[in-house]
Protein backbone atom coordinates (compact mmCIF):
# COMPACT_ATOMS: atom_id res chain seq x y z
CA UNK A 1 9.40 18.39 -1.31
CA UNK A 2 7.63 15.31 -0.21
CA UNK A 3 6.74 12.69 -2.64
CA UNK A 4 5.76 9.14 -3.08
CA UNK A 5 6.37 7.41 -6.24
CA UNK A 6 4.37 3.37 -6.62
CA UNK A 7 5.72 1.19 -9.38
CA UNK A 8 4.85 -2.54 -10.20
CA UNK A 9 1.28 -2.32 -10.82
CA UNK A 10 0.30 -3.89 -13.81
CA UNK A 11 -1.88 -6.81 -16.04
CA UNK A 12 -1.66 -10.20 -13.93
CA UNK A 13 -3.47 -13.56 -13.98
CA UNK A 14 -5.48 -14.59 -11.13
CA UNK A 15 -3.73 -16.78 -8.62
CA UNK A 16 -0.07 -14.74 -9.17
CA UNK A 17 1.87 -12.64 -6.83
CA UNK A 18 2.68 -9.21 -7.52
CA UNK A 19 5.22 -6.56 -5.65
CA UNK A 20 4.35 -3.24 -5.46
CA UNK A 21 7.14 -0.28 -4.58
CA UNK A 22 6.85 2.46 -3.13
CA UNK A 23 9.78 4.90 -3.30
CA UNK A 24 9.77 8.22 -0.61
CA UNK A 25 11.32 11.40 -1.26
CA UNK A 26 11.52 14.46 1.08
CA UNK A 27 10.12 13.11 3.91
CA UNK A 28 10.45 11.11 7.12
CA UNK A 29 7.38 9.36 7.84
CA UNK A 30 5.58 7.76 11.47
CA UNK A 31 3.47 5.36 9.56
CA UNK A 32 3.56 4.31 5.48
CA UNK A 33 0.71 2.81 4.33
CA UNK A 34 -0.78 1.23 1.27
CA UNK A 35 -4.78 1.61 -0.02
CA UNK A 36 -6.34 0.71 -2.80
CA UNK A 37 -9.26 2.10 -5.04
CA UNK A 38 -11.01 -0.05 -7.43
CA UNK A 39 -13.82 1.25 -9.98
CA UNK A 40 -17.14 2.79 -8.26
CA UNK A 41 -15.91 2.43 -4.85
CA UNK A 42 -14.37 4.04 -1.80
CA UNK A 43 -10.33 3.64 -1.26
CA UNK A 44 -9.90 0.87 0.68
CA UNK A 45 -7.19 0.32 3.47
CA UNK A 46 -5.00 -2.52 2.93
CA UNK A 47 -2.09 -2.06 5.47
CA UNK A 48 0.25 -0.02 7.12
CA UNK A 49 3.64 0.10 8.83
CA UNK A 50 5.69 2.19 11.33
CA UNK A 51 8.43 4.14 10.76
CA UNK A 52 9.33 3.85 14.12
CA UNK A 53 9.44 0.09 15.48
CA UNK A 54 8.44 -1.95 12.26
CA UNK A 55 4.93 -2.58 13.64
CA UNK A 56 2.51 -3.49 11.21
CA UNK A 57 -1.67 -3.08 11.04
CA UNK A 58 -3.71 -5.23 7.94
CA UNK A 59 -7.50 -4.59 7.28
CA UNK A 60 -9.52 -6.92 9.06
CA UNK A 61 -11.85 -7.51 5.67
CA UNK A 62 -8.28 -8.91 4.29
CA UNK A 63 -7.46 -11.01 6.49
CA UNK A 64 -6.80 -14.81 5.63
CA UNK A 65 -5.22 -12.70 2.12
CA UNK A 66 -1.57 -12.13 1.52
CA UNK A 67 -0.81 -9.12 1.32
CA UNK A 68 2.53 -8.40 3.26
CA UNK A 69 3.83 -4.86 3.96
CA UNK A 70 7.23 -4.19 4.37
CA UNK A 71 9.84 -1.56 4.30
CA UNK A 72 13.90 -1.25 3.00
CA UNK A 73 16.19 -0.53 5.95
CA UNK A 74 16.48 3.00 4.83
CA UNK A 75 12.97 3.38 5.47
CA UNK A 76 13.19 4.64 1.67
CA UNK A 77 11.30 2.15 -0.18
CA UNK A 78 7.66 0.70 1.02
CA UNK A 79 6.85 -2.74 -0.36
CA UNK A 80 3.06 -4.90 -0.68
CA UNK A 81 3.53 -8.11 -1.64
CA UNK A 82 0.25 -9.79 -2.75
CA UNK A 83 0.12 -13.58 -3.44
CA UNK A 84 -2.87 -15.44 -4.79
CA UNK A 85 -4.27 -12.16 -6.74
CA UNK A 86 -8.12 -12.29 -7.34
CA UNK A 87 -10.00 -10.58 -9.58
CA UNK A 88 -11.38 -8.65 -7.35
CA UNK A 89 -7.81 -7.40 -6.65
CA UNK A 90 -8.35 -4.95 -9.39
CA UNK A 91 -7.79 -1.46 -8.29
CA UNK A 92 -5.61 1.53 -8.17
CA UNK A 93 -3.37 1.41 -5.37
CA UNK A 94 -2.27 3.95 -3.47
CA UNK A 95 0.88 4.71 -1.11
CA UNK A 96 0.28 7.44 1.46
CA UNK A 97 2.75 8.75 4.70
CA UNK A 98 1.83 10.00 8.09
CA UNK A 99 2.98 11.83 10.70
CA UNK A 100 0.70 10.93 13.33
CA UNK A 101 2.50 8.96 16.10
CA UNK A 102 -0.13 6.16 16.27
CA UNK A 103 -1.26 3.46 13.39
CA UNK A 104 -4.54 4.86 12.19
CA UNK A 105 -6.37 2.92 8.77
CA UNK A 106 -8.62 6.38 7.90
CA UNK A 107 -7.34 7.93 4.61
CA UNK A 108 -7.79 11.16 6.70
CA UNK A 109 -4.69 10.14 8.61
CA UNK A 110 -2.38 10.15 5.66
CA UNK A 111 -1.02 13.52 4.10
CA UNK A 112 0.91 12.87 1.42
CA UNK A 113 0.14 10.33 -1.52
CA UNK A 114 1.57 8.93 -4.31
CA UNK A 115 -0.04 8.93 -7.89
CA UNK A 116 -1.06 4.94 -7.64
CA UNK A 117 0.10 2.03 -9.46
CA UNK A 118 -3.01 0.07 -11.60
CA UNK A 119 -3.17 -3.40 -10.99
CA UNK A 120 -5.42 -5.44 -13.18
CA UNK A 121 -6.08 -9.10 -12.62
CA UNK A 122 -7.79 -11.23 -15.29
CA UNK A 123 -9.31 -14.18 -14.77
């Protein structure tokens, strides 16, 4: 059975980094990638990587952020680093697989999800 498992989420200060894991069971993915939902809005895409080649796609509305995706060698474990947390950082966040052979960031293109990690950053 497929299944996604995040860990690391947590309460943080503003300006620290934070790893999030992702571990994948029961499934050989195309394309991992990471989202994030905070309070009141819609999930957001933060990044994604191939399975395939290592390729990687960020959001454009994150760029000049750090958030860095990244995978183990196994392709077993999904990372997301994210240095310099904000705030505004604060969310659920959400690893999802695909199958689909090309780097998509629609929600609709990811099948299976984990149950998110809560990351909280205080000011």
């Amino acid at each position: 059975q497929a299944q996604l498992v995040e860990s690391g989420g947590g309460l943080v200060q503003a300006g620290d980094s934070l790893t999030l894991s992702c571990a994948t069971s029961g499934l050989s993915f195309k394309y991992m990638g990471w989202f994030r939902q905070a309070p009141g809005k819609e999930r957001e895409f933060i990044a994604s990587i191939s399975g395939t080649d290592g390729s990687t796609l960020y959001s454009n509305s994150l760029l000049g952020r750090w958030f860095i995706i990244s995978t183990d060698d196994a392709k077993k474990w999904v990372y997301l680093q994210i240095h310099n947390l904000k705030p505004e950082d604060t969310a659920v966040y959400y690893c999802a697989s695909s199958r689909l052979s090309w780097a998509s960031q629609a929600a609709s293109a990811f099948d299976v999800w984990g149950q998110g990690t809560q990351v909280t950053v205080s000011s």
